[in-house]
Structure formats: structure tokens, C-alpha cells
Protein backbone atom coordinates (compact mmCIF):
# COMPACT_ATOMS: atom_id res chain seq x y z
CA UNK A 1 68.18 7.09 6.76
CA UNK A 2 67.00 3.67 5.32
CA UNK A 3 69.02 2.10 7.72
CA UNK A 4 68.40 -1.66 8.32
CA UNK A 5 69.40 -5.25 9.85
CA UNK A 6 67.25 -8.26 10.10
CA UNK A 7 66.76 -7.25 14.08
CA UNK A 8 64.22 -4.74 13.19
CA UNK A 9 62.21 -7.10 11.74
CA UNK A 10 59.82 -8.57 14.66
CA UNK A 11 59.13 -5.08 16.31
CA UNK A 12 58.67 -3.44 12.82
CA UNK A 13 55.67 -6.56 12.45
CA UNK A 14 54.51 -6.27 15.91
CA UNK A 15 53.87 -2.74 15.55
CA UNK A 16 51.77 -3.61 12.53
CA UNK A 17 53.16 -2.23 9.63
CA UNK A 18 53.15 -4.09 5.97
CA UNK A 19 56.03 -2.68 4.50
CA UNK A 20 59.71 -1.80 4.91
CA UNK A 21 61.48 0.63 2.41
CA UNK A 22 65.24 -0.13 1.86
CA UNK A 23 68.08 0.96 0.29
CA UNK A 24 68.52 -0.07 -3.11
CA UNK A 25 72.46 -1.76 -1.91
CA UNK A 26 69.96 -4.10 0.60
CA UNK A 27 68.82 -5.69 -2.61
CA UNK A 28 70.31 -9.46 -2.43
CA UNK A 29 68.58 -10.83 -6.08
CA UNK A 30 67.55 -9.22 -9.26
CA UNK A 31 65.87 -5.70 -9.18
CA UNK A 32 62.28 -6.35 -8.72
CA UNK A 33 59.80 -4.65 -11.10
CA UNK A 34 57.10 -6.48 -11.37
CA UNK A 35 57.13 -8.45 -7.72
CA UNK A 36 57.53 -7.47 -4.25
CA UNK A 37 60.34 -9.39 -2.47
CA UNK A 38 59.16 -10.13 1.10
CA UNK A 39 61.45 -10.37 4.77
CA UNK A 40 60.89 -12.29 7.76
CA UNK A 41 60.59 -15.37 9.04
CA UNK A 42 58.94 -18.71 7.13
CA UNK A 43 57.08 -21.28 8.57
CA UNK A 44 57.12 -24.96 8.69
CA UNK A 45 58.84 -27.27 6.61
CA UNK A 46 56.76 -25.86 3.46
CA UNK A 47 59.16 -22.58 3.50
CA UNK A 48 55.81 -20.37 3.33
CA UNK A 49 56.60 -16.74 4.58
CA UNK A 50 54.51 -16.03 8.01
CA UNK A 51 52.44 -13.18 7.61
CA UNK A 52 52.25 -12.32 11.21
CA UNK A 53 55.86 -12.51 10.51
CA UNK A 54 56.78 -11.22 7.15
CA UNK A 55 56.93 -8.06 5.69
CA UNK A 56 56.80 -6.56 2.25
CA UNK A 57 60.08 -4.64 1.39
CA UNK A 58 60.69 -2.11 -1.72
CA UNK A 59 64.09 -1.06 -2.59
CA UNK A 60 64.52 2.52 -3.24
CA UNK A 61 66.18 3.06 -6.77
CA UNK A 62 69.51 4.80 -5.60
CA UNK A 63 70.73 6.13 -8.91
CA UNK A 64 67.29 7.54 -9.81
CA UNK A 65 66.53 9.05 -6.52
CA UNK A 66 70.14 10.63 -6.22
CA UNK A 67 70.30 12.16 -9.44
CA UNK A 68 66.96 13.76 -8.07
CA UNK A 69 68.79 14.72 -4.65
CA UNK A 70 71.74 16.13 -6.22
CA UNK A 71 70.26 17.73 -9.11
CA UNK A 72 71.44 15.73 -12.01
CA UNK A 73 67.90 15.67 -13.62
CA UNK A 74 65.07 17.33 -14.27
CA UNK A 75 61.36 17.39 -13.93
CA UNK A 76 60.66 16.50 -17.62
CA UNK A 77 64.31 14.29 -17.80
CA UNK A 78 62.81 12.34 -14.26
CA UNK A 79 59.61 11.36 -16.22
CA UNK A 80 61.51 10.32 -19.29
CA UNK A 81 63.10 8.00 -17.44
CA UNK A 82 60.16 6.12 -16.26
CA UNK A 83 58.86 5.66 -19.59
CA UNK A 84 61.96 3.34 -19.90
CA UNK A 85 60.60 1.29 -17.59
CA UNK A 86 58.71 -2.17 -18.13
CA UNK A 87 57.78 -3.16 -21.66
CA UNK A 88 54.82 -3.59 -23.84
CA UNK A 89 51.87 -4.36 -21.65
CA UNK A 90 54.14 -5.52 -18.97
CA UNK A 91 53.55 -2.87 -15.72
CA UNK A 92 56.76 -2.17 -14.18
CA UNK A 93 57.11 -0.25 -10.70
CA UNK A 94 60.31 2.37 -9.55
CA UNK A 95 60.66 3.89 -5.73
CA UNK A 96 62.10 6.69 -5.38
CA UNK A 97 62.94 8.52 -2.09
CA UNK A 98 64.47 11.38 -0.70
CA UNK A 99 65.14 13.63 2.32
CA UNK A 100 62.51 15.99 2.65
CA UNK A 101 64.65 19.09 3.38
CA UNK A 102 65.96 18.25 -0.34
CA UNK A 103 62.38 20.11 -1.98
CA UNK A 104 62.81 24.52 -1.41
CA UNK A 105 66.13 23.42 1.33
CA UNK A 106 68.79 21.81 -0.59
CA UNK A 107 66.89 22.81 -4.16
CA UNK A 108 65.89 26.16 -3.66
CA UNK A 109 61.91 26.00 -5.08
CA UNK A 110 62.72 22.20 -6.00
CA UNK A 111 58.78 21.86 -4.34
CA UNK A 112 57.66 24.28 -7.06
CA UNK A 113 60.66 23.52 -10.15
CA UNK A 114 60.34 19.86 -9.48
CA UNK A 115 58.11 18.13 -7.65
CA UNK A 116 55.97 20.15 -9.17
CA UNK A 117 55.95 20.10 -12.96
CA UNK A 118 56.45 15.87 -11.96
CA UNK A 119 52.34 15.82 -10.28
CA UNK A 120 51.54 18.05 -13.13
CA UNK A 121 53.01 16.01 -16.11
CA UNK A 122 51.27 12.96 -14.20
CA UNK A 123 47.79 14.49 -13.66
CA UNK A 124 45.29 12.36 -15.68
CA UNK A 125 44.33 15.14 -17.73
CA UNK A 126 47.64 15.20 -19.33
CA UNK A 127 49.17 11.71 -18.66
CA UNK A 128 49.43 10.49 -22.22
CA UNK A 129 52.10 13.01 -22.91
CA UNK A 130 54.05 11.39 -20.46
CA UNK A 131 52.95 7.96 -21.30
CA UNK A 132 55.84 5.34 -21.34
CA UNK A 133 57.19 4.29 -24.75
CA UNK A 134 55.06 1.40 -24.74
CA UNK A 135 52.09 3.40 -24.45
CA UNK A 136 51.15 2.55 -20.63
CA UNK A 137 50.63 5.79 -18.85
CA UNK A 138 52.67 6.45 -15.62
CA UNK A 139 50.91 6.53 -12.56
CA UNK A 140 51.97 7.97 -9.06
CA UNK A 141 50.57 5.95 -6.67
CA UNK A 142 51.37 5.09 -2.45
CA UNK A 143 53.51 2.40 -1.18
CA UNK A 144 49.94 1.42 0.25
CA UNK A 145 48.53 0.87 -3.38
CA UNK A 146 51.15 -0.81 -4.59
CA UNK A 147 50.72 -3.76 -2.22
CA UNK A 148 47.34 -3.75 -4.13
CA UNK A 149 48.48 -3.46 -7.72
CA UNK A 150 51.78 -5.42 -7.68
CA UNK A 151 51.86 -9.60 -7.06
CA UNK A 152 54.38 -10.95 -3.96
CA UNK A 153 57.69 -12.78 -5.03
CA UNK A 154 60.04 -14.75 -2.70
CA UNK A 155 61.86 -13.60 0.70
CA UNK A 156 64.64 -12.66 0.14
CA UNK A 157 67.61 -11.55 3.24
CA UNK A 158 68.15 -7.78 2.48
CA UNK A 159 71.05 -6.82 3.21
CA UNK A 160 72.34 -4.82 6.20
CA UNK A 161 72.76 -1.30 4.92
CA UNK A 162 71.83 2.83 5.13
CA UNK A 163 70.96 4.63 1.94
CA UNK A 164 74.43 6.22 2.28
CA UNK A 165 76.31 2.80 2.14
CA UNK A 166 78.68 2.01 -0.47
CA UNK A 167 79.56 -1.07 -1.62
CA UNK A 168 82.88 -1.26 -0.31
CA UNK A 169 82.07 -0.42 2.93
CA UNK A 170 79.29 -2.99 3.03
CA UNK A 171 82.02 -5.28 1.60
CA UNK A 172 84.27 -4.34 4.55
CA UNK A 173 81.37 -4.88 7.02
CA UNK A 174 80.85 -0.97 7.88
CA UNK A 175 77.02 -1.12 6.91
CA UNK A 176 76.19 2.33 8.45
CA UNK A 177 79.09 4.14 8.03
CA UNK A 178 77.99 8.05 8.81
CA UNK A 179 76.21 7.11 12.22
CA UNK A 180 78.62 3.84 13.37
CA UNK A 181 81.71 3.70 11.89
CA UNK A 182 83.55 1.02 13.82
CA UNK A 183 86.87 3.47 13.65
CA UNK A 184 85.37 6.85 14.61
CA UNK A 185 86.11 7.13 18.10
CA UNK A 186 83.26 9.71 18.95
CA UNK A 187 80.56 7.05 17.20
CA UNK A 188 81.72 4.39 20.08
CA UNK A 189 81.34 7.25 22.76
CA UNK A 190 78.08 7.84 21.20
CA UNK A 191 76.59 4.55 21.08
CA UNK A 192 77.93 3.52 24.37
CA UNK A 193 76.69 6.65 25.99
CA UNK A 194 73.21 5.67 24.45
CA UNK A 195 73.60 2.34 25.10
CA UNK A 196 73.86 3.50 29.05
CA UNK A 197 71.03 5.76 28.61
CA UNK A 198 68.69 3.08 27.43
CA UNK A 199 69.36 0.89 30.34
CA UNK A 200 68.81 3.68 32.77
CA UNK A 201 65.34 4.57 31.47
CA UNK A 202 64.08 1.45 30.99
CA UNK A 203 65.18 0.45 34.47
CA UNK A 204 63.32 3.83 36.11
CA UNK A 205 60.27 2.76 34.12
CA UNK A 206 60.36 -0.58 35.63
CA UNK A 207 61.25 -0.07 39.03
CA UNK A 208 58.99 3.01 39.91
CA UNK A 209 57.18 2.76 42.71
CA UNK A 210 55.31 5.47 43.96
CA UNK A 211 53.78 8.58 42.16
CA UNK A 212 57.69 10.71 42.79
CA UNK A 213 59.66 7.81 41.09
CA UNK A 214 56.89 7.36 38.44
CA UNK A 215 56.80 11.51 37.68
CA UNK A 216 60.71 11.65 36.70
CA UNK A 217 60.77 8.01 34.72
CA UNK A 218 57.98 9.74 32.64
CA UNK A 219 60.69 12.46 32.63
CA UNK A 220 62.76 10.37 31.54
CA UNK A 221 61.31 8.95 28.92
CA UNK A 222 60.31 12.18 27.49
CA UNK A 223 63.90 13.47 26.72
CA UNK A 224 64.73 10.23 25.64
CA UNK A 225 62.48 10.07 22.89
CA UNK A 226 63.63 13.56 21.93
CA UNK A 227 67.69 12.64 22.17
CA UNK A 228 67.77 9.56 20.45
CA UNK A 229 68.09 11.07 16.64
CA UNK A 230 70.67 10.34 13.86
CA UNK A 231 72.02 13.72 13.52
CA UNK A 232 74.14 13.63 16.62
CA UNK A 233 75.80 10.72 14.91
CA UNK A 234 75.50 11.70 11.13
CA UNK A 235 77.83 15.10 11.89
CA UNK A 236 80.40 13.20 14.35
CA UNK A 237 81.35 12.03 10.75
CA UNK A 238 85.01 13.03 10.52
CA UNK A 239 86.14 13.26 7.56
CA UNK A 240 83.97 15.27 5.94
CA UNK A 241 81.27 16.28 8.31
CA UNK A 242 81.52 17.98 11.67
CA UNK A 243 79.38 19.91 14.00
CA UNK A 244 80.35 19.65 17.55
CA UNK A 245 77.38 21.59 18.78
CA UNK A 246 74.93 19.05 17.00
CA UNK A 247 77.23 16.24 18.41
CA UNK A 248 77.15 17.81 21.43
CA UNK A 249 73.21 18.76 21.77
CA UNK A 250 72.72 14.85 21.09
CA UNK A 251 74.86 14.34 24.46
CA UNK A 252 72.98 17.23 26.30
CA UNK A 253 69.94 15.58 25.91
CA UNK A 254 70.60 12.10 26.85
CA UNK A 255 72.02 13.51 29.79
CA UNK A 256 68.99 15.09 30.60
CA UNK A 257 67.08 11.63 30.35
CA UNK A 258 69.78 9.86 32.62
CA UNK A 259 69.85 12.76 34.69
CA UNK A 260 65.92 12.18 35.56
CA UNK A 261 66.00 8.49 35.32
CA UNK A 262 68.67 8.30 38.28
CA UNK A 263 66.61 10.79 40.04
CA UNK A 264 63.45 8.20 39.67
CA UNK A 265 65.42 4.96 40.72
CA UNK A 266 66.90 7.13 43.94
CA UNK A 267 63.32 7.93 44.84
CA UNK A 268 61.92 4.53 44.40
CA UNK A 269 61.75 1.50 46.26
CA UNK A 270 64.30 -0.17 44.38
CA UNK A 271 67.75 -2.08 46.57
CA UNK A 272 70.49 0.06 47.57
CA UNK A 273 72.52 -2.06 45.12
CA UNK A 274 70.22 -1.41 42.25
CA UNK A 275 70.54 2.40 43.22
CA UNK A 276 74.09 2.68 43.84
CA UNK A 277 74.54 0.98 40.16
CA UNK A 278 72.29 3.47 38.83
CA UNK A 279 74.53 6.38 40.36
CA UNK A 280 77.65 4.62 38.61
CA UNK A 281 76.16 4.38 35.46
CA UNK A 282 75.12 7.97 35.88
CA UNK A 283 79.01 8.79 36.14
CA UNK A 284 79.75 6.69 33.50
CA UNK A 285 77.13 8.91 31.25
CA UNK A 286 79.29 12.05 32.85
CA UNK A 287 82.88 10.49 31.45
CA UNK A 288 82.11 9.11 27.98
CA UNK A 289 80.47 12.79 27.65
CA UNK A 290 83.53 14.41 28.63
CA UNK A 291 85.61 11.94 26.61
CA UNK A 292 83.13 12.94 23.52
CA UNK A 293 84.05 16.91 24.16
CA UNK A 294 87.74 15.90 24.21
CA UNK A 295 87.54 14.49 20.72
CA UNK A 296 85.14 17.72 19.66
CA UNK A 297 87.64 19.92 20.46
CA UNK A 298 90.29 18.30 19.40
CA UNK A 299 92.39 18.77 15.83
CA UNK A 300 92.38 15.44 15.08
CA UNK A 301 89.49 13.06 16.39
């Protein structure tokens, strides 16, 4: 969902990627075309970005890539529009990005009727008919190439956001307002329900002890990985959206991961105490679910 803060930063770098891709609303200065801003941390007094810190960040042209989404342009209107780009023998770069349910799901044969006829107009053989008013062709290249092609400007602090931020709820300090709204109800049940879920698997990872408690943390761990997804949080979005039985599939299958990490802290060698807190945490998981399935079934979340 090109959701971002600054905290994602060091395990985004430690994981070794190059490159972030942002909302266009996380832009801070003027629209790059020509550079790529960088985030992250500087070091020293000089102020020089760390590159075992830093990261290369593009912002995804909104406008653009939502008048793709929701069908406000077409294949040969899309590559117009990027002939408007740059200027004489100055190179000039757009991102666009969308789900990728939106090509044949949402656009019935947009794989075909758009993307398409876009590769085609763009294939070398036939590029100069969709060269840029300048005369520059357009090429498609990977975010991976254009590190290569494209110089690095200054860091810059992007902006907590979600490509489905607006600017008055960024304003109003709601950055991610679909998946953590700080007045939907259900979103706090959520996130503290996750937040509960976290602890419990990362403490059955750590304190297994034998080849029992080890078997159900990896259990554990399992459904976590499959339970911790936006959608549970996207359709608890009230007003418009709602699905309780997404909402509530997102709760099933957390509960399954606290379910087996209590199970592998009970059968380790961990305190009584550390147990005993396990088991409350475990009802704690059972209440905020039931207080989540109120609110489903209620008129008026």
C-alpha cells in the first residue's frame, strides 16, 4: 500500500535493498525528474548520506498512476503524457504504480487493452512514434536501471503516508487512514490484537526449549506470517468499506498463531510467571476478538 514512516528505514537497509517506492504525498521538496532524492541517516559533521544507511526513494506519480487505476486514460493518452515530460535533451523520469488486481480484475482485459498496446507503442521497433515532443524516445526501464541511468540528489525526510492518503488527513496527522484510523474503533482492536500476537510469537521463539516447544513456535510463526496482511484492516474501513468476514479471517488467523505460541511457552522451560502471562495475554487475544465481532455485527461501529 506504499505505506511508510522513517522506522522502516534501518530494517528496509539491513535487509539489503537500494530503493524504497513512496507515495507521491511523501514527497517533502520539488518533484524530482532528473535526481533521485535519498532517506536515511547522514554521517559526520560533513552531512554525507551513509550508504550502509541510506536508501534511494522514488515517488510514485499519484495523478498519473490513478487516472491509470481508475480508467481516466488510455493506452495511447498514457504515452502522450510522457512525451510531456523533460525538455530538449534534458532526460526526465515518471513512476508509475498500481495494484496488480487493477490489469483483467478491476479493468476487465486492462493486461491486453492497456498494458498492452503501452509495451507495444514502446518496443524499439516502433518507439519514434511515441517519441517525446522533444524528440527523445521513451523508454520503459526497472527501478533497478534507473539507479544506473539517473544521478543522486539530496535526502530528503519523506513524509509519513499510504498511497491512499490525502492531504488533509496527513494534515490532521491520520497518515494511514484505511488500515489505522485513530477513530475507528475496530482498527485499535486490530492493532492491539496484533500488537499481542507479536509479543506472543516472538516470546515462543525465544524461550523454546526442547524439540515440543520449538515444533509449535515454528507453528507459530507460520500463521503469523500468513495473518499479518492489510486487508483485515483495509475493509474494517467504515465508512465506505466493510467486510466482516475479511475482518474477521484476519482475527482467525492471529488466533491461530497465539493459539500455538501459548501452547509452545506452556511446553517449554520457561518460569511459571512467564507462562501464566502468556495464558493472560492469550485471553486478552480471546476479548479484543470478541470486542472486534461486537463492532462487526453491529449497525453502527
Amino acid at each position: 500500500e506504499l505505506a511508510y514512516s522513517p522506522e522502516i528505514i534501518p530494517p528496509v537497509v539491513a535487509s539489503g535493498h537500494r530503493w524504497l517506492l513512496l507515495a507521491g504525498l511523501a514527497c517533502p521538496s520539488p518533484w524530482p525528474t532528473d535526481v533521485i532524492y535519498q532517506v536515511g541517516q547522514k554521517e559526520g559533521d560533513g552531512g554525507a548520506l551513509s550508504p550502509s544507511k541510506g536508501l534511494a526513494v522514488f515517488f510514485r506519480d499519484d495523478i498519473l498512476s490513478n487516472k491509470v487505476s481508475f480508467k481516466s486514460i488510455d493506452a495511447s493518452g498514457f504515452v502522450k503524457s510522457l512525451g510531456s515530460l523533460g525538455g530538449k535533451g534534458k532526460a526526465a523520469y515518471v513512476v508509475t504504480a498500481q495494484d496488480g488486481e487493477t490489469f483483467g480484475h478491476h479493468i476487465k482485459h486492462g493486461e491486453r487493452l492497456f498494458l498492452g498496446r503501452v509495451i507495444r507503442s514502446l518496443d524499439p521497433a516502433v518507439r519514434r512514434r511515441a517519441s517525446s515532443a522533444s524528440g527523445e524516445p521513451i523508454q520503459m526501464v526497472t527501478i533497478s536501471q534507473l539507479l544506473e541511468l539517473v544521478p543522486r540528489g539530496q535526502r530528503v525526510e519523506a513524509k509519513s503516508s499510504s498511497w491512499s492518503t490525502s492531504e488533509p488527513e496527513l494534515a490532521a496527522g491520520n497518515p494511514y487512514p484505511l488500515w489505522k484510523h485513530p477513530q475507528n474503533s475496530v482498527h485499535r482492536y486490530q492493532w492491539e490484537h496484533l500488537g499481542l500476537t507479536l509479543d506472543l510469537v516472538k516470546r515462543a521463539e525465544r524461550l523454546a526449549s526442547n524439540a515440543e516447544s520449538r515444533r509449535y513456535a515454528r507453528a507459530a510463526r507460520s500463521f503469523l506470517d500468513r495473518a499479518w496482511h492489510s486487508c483485515q484492516f483495509w475493509w474494517a474501513n467504515r465508512p465506505p468499506l466493510w467486510d466482516m468476514n475479511m475482518v474477521d479471517r484476519g482475527l482467525t488467523q492471529q488466533q491461530e498463531a497465539v493459539f500455538n505460541a501459548y501452547r509452545s511457552v506452556a511446553a517449554s522451560n520457561a518460569r511459571e510467571d512467564m507462562k501464566l502471562d502468556s495464558y493472560h495475554k492469550l485471553l486478552a487475544c480471546r476479548a479484543l476478538a470478541g470486542k472486534v465481532q461486537d463492532q462487526l455485527l453491529s449497525s453502527a461501529p
